[in-house]
Protein backbone atom coordinates (compact mmCIF):
# COMPACT_ATOMS: atom_id res chain seq x y z
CA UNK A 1 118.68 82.34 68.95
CA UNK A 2 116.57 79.93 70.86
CA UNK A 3 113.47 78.27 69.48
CA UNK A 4 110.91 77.57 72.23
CA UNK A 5 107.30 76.84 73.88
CA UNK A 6 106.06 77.97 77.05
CA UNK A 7 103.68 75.70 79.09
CA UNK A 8 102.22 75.39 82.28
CA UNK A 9 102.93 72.28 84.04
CA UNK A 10 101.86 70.16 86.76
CA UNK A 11 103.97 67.32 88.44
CA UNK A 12 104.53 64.51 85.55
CA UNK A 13 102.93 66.53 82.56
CA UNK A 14 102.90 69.39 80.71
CA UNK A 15 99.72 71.26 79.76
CA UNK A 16 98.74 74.82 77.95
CA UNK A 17 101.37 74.76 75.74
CA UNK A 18 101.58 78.16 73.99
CA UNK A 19 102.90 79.07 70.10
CA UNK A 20 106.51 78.45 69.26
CA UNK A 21 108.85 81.62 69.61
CA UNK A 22 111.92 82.60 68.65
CA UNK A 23 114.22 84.25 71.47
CA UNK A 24 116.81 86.85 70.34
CA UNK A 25 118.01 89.13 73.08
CA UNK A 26 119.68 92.57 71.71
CA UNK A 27 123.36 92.52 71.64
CA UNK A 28 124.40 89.70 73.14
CA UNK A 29 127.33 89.01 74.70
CA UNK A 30 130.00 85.95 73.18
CA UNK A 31 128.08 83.19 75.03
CA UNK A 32 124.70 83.24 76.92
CA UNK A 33 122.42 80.77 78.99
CA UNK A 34 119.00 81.38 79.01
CA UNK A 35 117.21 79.58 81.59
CA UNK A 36 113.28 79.32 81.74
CA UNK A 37 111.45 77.83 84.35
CA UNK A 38 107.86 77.41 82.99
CA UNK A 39 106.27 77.11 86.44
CA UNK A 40 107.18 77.89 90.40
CA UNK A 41 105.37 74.64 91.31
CA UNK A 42 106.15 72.06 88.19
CA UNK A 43 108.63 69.74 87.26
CA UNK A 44 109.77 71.39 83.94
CA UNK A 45 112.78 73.20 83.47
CA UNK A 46 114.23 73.96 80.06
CA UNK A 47 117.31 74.99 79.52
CA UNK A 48 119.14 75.74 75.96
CA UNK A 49 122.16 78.05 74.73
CA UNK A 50 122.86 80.81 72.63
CA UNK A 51 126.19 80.92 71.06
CA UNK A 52 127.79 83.08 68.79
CA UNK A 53 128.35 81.77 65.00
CA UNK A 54 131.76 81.01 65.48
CA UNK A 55 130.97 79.01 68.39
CA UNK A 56 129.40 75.23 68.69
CA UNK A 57 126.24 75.52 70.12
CA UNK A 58 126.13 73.80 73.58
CA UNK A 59 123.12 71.90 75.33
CA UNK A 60 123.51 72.80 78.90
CA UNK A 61 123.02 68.84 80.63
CA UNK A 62 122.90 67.85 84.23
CA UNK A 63 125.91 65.73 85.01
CA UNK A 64 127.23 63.23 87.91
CA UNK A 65 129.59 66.01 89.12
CA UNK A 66 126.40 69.08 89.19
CA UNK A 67 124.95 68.39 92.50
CA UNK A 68 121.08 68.25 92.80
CA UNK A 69 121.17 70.95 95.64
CA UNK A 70 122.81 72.96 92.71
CA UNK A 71 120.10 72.43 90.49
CA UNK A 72 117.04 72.98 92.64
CA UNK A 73 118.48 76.34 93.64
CA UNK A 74 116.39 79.23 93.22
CA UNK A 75 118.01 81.54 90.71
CA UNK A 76 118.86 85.28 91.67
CA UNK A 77 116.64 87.52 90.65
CA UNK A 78 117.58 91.23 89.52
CA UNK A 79 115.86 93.73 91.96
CA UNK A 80 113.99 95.43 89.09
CA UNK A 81 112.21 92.99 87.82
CA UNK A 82 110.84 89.42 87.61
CA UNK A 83 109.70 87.38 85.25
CA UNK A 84 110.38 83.76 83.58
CA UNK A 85 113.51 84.46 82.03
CA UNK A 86 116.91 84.10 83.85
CA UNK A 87 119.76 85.69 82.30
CA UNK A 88 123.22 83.70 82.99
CA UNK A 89 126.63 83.76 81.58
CA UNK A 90 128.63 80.85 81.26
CA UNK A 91 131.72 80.47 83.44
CA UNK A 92 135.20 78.28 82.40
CA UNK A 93 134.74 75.19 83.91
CA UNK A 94 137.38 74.72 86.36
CA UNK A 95 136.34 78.15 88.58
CA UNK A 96 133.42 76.55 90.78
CA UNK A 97 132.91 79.04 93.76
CA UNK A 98 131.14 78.16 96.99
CA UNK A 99 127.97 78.93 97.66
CA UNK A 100 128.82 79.93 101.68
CA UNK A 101 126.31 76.96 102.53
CA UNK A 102 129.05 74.44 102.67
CA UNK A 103 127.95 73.34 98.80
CA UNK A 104 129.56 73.93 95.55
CA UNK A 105 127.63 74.66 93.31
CA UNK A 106 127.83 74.97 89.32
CA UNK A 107 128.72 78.63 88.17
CA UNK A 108 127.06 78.11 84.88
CA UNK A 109 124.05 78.70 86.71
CA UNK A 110 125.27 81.07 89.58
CA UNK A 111 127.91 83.45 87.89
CA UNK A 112 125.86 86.69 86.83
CA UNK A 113 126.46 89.55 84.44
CA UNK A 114 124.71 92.24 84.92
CA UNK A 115 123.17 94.00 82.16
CA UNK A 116 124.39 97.39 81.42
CA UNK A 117 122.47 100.16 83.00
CA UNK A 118 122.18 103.84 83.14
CA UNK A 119 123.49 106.00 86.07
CA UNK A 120 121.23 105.26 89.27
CA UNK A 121 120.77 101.44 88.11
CA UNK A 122 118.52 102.84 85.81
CA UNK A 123 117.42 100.92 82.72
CA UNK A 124 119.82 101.02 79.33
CA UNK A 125 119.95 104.72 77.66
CA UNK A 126 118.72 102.78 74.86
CA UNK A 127 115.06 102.31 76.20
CA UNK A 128 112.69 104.85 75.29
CA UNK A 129 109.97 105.26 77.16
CA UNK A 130 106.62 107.14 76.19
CA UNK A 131 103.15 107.11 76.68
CA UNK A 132 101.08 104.49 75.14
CA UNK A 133 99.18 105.26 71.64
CA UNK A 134 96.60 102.63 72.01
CA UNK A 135 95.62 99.36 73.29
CA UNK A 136 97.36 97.48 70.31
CA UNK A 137 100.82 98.11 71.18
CA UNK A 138 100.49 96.16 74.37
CA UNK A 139 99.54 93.27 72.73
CA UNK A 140 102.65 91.85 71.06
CA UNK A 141 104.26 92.47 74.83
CA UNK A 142 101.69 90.59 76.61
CA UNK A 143 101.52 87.24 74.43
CA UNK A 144 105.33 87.12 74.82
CA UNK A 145 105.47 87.80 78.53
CA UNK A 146 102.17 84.85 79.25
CA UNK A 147 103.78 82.66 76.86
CA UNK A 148 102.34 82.86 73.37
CA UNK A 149 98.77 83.26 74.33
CA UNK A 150 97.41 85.64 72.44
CA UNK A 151 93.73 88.02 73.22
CA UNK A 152 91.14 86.79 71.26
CA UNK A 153 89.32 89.78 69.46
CA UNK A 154 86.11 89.27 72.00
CA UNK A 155 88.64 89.95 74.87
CA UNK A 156 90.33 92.47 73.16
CA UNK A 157 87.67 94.99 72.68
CA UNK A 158 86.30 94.25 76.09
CA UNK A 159 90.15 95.37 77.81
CA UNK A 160 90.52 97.81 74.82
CA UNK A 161 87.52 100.06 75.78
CA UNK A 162 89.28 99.92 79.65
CA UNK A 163 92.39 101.35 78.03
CA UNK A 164 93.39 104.82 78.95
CA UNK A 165 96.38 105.72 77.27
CA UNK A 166 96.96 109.23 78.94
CA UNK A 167 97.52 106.83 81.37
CA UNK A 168 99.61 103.93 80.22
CA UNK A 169 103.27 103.86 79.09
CA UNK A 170 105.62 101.68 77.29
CA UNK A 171 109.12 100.89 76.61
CA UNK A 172 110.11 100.76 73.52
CA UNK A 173 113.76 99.23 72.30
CA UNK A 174 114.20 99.86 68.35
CA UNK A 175 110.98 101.67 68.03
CA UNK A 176 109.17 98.58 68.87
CA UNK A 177 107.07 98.76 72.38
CA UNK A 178 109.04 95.64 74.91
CA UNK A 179 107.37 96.64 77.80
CA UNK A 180 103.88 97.78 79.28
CA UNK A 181 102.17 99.84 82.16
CA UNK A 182 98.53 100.14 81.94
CA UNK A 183 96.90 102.67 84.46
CA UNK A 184 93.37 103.34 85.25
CA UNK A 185 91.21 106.21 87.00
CA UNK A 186 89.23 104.02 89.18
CA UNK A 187 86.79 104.72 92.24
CA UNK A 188 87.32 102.05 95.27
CA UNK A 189 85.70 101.82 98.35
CA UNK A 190 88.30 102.57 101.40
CA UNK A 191 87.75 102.23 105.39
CA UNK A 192 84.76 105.58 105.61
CA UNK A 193 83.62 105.54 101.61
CA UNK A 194 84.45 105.42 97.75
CA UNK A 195 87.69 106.88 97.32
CA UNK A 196 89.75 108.06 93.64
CA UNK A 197 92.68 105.26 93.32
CA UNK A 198 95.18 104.56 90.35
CA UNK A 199 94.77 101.28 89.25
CA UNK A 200 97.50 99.51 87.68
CA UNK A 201 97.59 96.30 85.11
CA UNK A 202 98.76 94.77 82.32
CA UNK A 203 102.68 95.34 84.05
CA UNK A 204 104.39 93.54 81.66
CA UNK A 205 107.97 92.87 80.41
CA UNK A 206 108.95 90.73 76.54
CA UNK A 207 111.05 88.39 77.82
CA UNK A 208 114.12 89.26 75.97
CA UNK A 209 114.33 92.47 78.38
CA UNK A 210 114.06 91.22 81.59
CA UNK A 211 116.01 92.02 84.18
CA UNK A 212 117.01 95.21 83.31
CA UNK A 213 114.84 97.59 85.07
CA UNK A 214 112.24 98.33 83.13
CA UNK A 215 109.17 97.47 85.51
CA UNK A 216 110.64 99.44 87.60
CA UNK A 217 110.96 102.53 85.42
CA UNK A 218 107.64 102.53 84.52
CA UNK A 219 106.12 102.25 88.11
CA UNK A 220 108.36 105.21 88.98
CA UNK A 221 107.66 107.31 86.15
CA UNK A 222 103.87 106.57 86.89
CA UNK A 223 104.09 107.12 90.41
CA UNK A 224 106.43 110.14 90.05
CA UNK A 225 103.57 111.74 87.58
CA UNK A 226 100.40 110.87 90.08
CA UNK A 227 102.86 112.65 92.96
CA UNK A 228 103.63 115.72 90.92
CA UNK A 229 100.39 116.15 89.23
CA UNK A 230 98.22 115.74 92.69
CA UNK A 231 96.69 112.65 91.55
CA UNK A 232 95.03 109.78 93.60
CA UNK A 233 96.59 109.17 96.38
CA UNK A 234 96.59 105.52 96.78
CA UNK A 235 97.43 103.07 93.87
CA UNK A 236 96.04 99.41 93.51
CA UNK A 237 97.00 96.00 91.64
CA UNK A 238 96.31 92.81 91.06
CA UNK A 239 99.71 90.88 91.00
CA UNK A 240 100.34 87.73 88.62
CA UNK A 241 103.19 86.81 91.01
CA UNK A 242 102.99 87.68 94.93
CA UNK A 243 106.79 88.50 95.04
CA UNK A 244 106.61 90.95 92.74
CA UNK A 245 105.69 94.17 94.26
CA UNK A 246 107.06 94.09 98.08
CA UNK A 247 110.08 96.26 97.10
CA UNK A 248 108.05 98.83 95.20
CA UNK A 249 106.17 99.23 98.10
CA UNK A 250 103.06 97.75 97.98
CA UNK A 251 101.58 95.87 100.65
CA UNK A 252 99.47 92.88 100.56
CA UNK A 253 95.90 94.99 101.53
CA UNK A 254 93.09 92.30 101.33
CA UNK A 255 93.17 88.73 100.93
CA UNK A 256 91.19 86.07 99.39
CA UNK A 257 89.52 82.31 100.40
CA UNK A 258 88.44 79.76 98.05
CA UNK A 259 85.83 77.50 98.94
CA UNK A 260 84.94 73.83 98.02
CA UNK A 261 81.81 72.64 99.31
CA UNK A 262 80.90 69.41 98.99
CA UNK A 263 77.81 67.15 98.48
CA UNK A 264 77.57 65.72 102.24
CA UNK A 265 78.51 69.49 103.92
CA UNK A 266 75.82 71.55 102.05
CA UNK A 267 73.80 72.27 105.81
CA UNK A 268 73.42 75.19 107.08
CA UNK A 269 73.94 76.04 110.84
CA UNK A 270 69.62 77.59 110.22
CA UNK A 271 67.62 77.25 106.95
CA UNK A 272 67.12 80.66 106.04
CA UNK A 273 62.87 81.31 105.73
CA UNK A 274 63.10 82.92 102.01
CA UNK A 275 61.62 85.80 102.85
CA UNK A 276 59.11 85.63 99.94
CA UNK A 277 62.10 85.53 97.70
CA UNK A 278 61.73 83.76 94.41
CA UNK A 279 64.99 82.76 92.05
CA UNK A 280 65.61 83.07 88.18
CA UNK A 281 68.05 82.16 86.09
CA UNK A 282 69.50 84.19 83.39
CA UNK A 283 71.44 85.43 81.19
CA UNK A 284 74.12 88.03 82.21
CA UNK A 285 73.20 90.50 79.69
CA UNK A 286 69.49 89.99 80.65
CA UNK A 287 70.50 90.21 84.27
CA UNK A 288 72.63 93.63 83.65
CA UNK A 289 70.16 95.32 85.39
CA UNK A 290 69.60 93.65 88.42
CA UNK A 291 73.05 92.81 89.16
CA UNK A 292 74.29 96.90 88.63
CA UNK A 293 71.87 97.72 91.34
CA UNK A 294 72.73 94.73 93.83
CA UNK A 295 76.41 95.44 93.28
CA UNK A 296 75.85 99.38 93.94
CA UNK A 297 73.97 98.62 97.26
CA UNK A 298 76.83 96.60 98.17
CA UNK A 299 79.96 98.79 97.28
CA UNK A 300 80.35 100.98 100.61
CA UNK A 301 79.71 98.23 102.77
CA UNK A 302 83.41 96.58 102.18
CA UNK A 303 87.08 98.29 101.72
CA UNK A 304 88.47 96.99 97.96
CA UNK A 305 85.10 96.99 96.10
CA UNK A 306 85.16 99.04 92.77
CA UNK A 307 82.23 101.54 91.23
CA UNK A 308 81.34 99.74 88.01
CA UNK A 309 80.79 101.58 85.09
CA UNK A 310 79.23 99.80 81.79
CA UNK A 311 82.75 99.14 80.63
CA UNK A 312 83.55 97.52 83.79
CA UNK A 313 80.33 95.77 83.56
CA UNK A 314 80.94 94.15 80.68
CA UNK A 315 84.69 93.21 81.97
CA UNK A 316 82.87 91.43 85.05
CA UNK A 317 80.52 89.13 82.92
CA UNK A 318 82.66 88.63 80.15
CA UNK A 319 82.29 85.04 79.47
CA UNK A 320 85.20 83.91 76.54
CA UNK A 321 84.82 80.50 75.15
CA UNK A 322 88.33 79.50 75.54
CA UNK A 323 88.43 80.19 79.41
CA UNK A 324 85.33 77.82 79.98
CA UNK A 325 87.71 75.10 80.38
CA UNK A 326 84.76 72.60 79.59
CA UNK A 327 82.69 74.36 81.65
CA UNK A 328 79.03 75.74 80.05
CA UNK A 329 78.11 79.80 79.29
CA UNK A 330 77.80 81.89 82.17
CA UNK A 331 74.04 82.33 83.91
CA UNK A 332 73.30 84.36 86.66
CA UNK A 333 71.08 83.72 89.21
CA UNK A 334 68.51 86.36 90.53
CA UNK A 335 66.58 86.64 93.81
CA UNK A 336 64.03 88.96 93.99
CA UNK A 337 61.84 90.26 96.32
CA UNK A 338 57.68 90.26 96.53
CA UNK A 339 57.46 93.41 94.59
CA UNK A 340 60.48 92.14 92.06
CA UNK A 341 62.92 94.02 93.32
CA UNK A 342 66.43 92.41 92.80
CA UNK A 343 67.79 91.15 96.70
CA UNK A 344 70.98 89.06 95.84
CA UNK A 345 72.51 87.45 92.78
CA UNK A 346 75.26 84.64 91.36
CA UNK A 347 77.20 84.60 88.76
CA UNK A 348 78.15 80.83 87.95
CA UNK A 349 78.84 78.20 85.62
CA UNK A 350 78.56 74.30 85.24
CA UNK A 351 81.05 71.86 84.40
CA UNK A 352 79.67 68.57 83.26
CA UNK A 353 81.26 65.48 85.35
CA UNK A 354 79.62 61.99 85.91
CA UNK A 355 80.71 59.42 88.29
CA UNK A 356 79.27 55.82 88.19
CA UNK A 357 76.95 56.66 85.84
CA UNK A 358 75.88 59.82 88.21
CA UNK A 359 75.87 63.38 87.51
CA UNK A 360 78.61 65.12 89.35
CA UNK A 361 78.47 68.70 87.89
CA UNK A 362 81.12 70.86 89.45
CA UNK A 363 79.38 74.24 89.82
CA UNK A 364 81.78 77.84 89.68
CA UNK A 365 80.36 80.72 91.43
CA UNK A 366 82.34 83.71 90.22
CA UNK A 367 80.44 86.46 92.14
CA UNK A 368 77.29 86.84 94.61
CA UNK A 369 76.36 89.95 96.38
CA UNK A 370 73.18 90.38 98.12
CA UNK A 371 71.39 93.30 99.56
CA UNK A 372 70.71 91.00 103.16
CA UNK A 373 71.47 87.97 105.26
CA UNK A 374 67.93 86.35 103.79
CA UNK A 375 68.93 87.05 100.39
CA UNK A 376 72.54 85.73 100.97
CA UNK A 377 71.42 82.61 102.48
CA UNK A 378 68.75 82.27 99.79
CA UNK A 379 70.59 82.46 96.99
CA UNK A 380 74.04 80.38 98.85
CA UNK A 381 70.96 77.07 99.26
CA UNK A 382 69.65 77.81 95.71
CA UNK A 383 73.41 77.44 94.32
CA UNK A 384 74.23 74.27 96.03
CA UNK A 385 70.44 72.48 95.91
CA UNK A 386 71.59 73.04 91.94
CA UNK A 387 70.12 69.92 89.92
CA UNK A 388 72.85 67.58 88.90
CA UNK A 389 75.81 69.04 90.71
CA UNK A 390 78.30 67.56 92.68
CA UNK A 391 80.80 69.89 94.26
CA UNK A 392 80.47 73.79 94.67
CA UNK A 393 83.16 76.16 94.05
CA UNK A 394 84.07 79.74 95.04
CA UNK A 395 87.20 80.77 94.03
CA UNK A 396 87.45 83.97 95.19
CA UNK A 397 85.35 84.93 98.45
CA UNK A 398 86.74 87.39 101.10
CA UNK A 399 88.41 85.97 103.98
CA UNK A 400 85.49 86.67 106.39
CA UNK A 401 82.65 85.31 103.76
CA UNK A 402 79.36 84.62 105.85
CA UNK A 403 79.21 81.48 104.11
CA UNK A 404 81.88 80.35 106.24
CA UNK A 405 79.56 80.68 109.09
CA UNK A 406 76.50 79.84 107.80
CA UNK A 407 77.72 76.40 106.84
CA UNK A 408 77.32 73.37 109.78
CA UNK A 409 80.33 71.87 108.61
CA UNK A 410 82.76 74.76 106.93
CA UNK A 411 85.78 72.43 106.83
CA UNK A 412 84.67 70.64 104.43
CA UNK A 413 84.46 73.51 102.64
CA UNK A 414 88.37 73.49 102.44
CA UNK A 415 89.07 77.23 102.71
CA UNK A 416 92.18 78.25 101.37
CA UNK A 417 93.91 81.79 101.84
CA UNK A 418 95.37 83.51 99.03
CA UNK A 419 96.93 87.25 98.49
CA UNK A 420 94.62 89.32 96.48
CA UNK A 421 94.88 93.30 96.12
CA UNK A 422 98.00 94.91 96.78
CA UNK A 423 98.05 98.80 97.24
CA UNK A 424 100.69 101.19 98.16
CA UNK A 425 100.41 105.25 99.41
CA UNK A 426 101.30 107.79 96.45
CA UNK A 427 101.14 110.52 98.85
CA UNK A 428 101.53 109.24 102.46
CA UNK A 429 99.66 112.41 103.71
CA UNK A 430 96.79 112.94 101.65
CA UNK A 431 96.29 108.50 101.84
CA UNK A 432 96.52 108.67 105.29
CA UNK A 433 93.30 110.96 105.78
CA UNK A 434 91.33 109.98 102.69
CA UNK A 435 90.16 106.83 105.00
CA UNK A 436 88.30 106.80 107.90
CA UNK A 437 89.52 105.07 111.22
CA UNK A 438 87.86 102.55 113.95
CA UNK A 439 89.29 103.99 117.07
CA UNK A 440 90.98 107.30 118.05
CA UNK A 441 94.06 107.39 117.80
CA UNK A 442 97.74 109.59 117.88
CA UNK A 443 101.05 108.49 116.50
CA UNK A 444 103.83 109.33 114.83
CA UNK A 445 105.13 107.03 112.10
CA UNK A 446 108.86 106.94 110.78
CA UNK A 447 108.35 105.87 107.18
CA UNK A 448 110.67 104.42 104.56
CA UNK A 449 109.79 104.75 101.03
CA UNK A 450 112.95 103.91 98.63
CA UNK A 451 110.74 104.38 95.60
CA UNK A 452 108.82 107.40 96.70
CA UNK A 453 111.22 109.26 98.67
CA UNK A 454 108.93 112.09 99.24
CA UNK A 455 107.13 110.03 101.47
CA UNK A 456 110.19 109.27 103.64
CA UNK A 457 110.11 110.71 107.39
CA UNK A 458 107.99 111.26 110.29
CA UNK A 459 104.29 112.09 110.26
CA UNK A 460 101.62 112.51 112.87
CA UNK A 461 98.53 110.89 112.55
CA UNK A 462 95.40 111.73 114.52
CA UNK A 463 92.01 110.77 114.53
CA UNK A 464 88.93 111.80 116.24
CA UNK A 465 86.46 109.66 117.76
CA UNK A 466 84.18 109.94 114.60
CA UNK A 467 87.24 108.29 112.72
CA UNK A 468 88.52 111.60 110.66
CA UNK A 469 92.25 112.03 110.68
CA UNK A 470 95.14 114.84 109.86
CA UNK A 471 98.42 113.69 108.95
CA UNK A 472 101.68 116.39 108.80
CA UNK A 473 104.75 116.23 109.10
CA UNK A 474 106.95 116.22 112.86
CA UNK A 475 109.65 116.33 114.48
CA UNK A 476 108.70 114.32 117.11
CA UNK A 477 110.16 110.85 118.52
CA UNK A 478 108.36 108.64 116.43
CA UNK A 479 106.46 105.94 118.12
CA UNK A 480 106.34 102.97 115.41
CA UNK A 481 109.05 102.65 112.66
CA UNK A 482 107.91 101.13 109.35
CA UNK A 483 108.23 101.08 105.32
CA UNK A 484 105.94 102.14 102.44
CA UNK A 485 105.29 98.34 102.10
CA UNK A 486 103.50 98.24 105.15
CA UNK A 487 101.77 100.86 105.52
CA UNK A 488 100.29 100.01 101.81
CA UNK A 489 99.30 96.32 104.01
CA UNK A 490 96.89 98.46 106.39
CA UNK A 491 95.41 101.22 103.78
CA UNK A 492 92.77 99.53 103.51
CA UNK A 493 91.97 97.99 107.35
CA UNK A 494 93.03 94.25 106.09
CA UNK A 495 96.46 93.73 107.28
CA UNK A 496 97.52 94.25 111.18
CA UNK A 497 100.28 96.10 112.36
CA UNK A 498 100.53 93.70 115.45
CA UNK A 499 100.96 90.43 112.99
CA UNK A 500 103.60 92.78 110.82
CA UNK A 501 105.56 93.94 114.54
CA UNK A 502 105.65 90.07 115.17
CA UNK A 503 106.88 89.22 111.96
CA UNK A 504 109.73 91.46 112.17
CA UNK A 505 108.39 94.39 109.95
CA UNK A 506 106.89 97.08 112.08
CA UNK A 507 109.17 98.26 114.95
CA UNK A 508 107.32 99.65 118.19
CA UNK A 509 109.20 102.99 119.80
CA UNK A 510 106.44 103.77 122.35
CA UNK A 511 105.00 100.85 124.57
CA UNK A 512 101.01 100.74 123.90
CA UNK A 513 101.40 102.75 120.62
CA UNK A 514 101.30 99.43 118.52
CA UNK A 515 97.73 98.14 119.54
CA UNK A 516 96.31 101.54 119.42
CA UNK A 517 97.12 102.55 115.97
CA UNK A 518 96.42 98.91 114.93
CA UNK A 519 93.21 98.83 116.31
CA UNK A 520 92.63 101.94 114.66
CA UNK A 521 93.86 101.27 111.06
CA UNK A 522 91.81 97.59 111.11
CA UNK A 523 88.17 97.76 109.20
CA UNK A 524 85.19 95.11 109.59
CA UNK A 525 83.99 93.88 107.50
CA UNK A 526 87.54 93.02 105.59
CA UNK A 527 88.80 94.16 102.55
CA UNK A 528 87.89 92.26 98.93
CA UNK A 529 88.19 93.01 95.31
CA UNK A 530 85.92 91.09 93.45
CA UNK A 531 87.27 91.71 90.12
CA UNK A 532 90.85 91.80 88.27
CA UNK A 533 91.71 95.26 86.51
């Protein structure tokens, strides 16, 4: 067994360290390596061995005859999963293989074994898989997978009255859950209205069982039981890792900018007039009100926005001690119109920094929604005319944010793109029409869908002019060849199907049937989820 901590790390130290475990995989072979690599982007790498009793236990050490290219090489990964843990078995030391790059490299770390599996590269027979009890079994799971970070009981009741275990599934190995699928009924906005989706979280494998198809399992069964039982059509996540998902078959469907907006680059391109607006700050549970009914005016306007319920509510201002990171409580700030009627609002918090002896807050705005331009302005110049603060951050805005041109100067503002909220078709049909379209439009796709195979084949899709659609199978030529990955990318009018054809992943069949259809499947304003699930 290994003895261990889990950290996150940065380049010359090593922060968040998490509890101490103990790593013993089930029926190990004679001799195993057990590689962890703590982060994609730090400088840590541990590496230790597990050795059978009648063996010496054996530090694995880089030497003057391992190469570094052999050592910086990205491990394999199994298709079913991912995950910090690398499962390798040691090799004698004399049979070094090239790599067919012209570099030997170190079969310690290359040589594989694969993990025994069940007929159809299934998981092992002796999983058991079964619908979760309650919200407690998942826990044990989760702080091993994140590293020995452990819910507090605050967040733990908030996610626990989210749960839905009719819903959720886990693996078990021994009786004892090892991995986790949580799935929600949730009600998302989509290109033409609110829409039923399955939303999926809290994916999660202990990492003793990596690597042997488990996530994979579960996403099928799941998927398999929305398909059968005529559930919602479309299924959403949030995605620790963005590598993850692709070859399940979701597609990257909105995207995300963080902003930075600094002292000297807080004009706007026009002062807005106020409007007789007036601000107030606030707590969020005093605020409740007035940000439910913002947030509801808001909802239809973009694709990837989520109907809030008073669980949900309470997930969205949720303000845990330990993830201030010095940082004060959370306020909200509340425009409101002559008659008091709420117009816009900010969720935010303040981090106390000083710099010669000046105040150099760094403020955090975690959401702001307002009913109008003069609200949104009003409440963006209330936020950075903040007393005492320095920079202002957004970290999650949607890629076409008004701020970005409202601001005189939105370079400084630093945005940078990140993926967001991936989605995928459960039913290709029934997905297809249960979204509205910007242009008319006819064309036959030629899906691939390895995970769903139902969905696999030609279908026509046609919309009117007022942006209704039919989809059925055909037997016609098909005029644009793509996977389930991709069309997941344009559910929800974010991703193009002219950047995917130039990228390699779309394949045109009929000249001129590209730009149609992605004119068509493309939504303004874009996509954005302002909230994890």
């Amino acid at each position: 067994m290994i003895l261990f901590r889990l950290g996150l790390t940065a380049p010359g130290r090593l922060t968040n360290l998490g509890r101490s475990h103990c790593l013993a995989a089930p029926a190990p072979s004679t001799h195993e390596e057990f590689a962890i690599r703590a982060s994609r982007h730090g400088s840590l790498r541990y590496r230790g061995a597990y050795a059978a009793p009648e063996q010496p236990i054996r530090p694995l050490c880089r030497t003057p005859t391992t190469s570094r290219a052999a050592l910086a090489a990205p491990l394999p990964r199994h298709e079913a999963d991912d995950g910090l843990l690398e499962r390798v078995v040691a090799a004698p030391k004399e049979s070094r293989t090239g790599a067919g790059d012209g570099t030997t490299r170190n079969p310690r770390i290359n040589s594989r074994a694969r993990v025994p599996a069940a007929a159809g590269n299934g998981p092992d027979a002796r999983y058991e898989f079964r619908a979760a009890a309650e919200w407690a079994e998942f826990g044990a799971v989760i702080d091993l997978a994140y590293g020995g970070h452990p819910h507090s009981p605050a967040h733990s009741a908030v996610v626990g009255a989210l749960f839905e275990p009719k819903r959720s599934l886990v693996a078990c190995y021994g009786g004892r859950p090892c991995a986790t699928f949580a799935g929600y009924a949730l009600e998302m906005t989509l290109p033409g209205g609110p829409v039923p989706v399955a939303g999926i979280g809290y994916v999660a494998v202990a990492p003793p069982h990596r690597r042997r198809g488990l996530m994979r399992e579960l996403l099928r069964r799941a998927l398999t039981a929305l398909h059968e039982e005529r559930g919602e059509p479309v299924a959403v996540l949030h995605s620790t890792e963005p590598g993850i998902y692709g070859r399940f078959g979701f597609g990257l469907a909105s995207q995300a900018v963080e902003l930075s907006v600094p002292p000297e680059a807080r004009a706007f391109t026009h002062e807005p007039d106020g409007d007789g607006l007036t601000p107030e700050v606030l707590s969020p549970e005093d605020a409740s009100a007035a940000v439910a009914a913002v947030y509801d005016a808001c909802l239809p306007e973009r694709p990837g926005m989520l109907r809030r319920d008073a669980a949900w509510q309470r997930r969205a201002v949720e303000d845990e001690p330990a993830s201030r990171h010095g940082a004060g409580r959370l306020l909200c700030l509340v425009a409101s119109g002559p008659g008091g009627e709420p117009r816009g609002y900010a969720l935010y918090r303040m981090r106390p920094a000083w710099q010669r002896s000046r105040p150099r807050y760094e403020l955090t705005v975690r959401e702001l929604f307002a009913r109008d331009a003069a609200a949104y302005a009003f409440v963006w110049r209330a936020l950075l005319d903040t007393d005492l603060t320095g920079t202002v951050r957004a970290q999650t805005r949607p890629v076409d944010d008004p701020l970005l041109a409202l601001l005189d100067d939105p370079r400084s503002a630093a945005p940078t793109l990140r993926d967001q909220l991936y989605a995928r078709a459960v039913d290709l049909d029934r997905a297809l029409t249960a979204r509205t379209y910007s242009a008319p439009v006819d064309v036959v796709l030629e899906v691939s869908d390895a995970m769903c195979p139902w969905n696999a084949g030609r279908w026509q899709l046609t919309a009117d002019a007022d942006g209704f659609a039919e989809c059925t199978r055909t037997g016609a030529a098909a005029d644009l060849a793509l996977t389930a990955r991709e069309v997941g990318a344009v559910l929800l009018g974010g991703g193009s199907l002219v950047q995917l054809a130039q990228a390699g992943r779309v394949t045109e069949l009929r000249p001129g049937a590209l730009r149609a259809a992605s004119a068509a499947f493309r939504h303004d304003p874009a996509p954005f989820c302002p909230m994890a699930f």
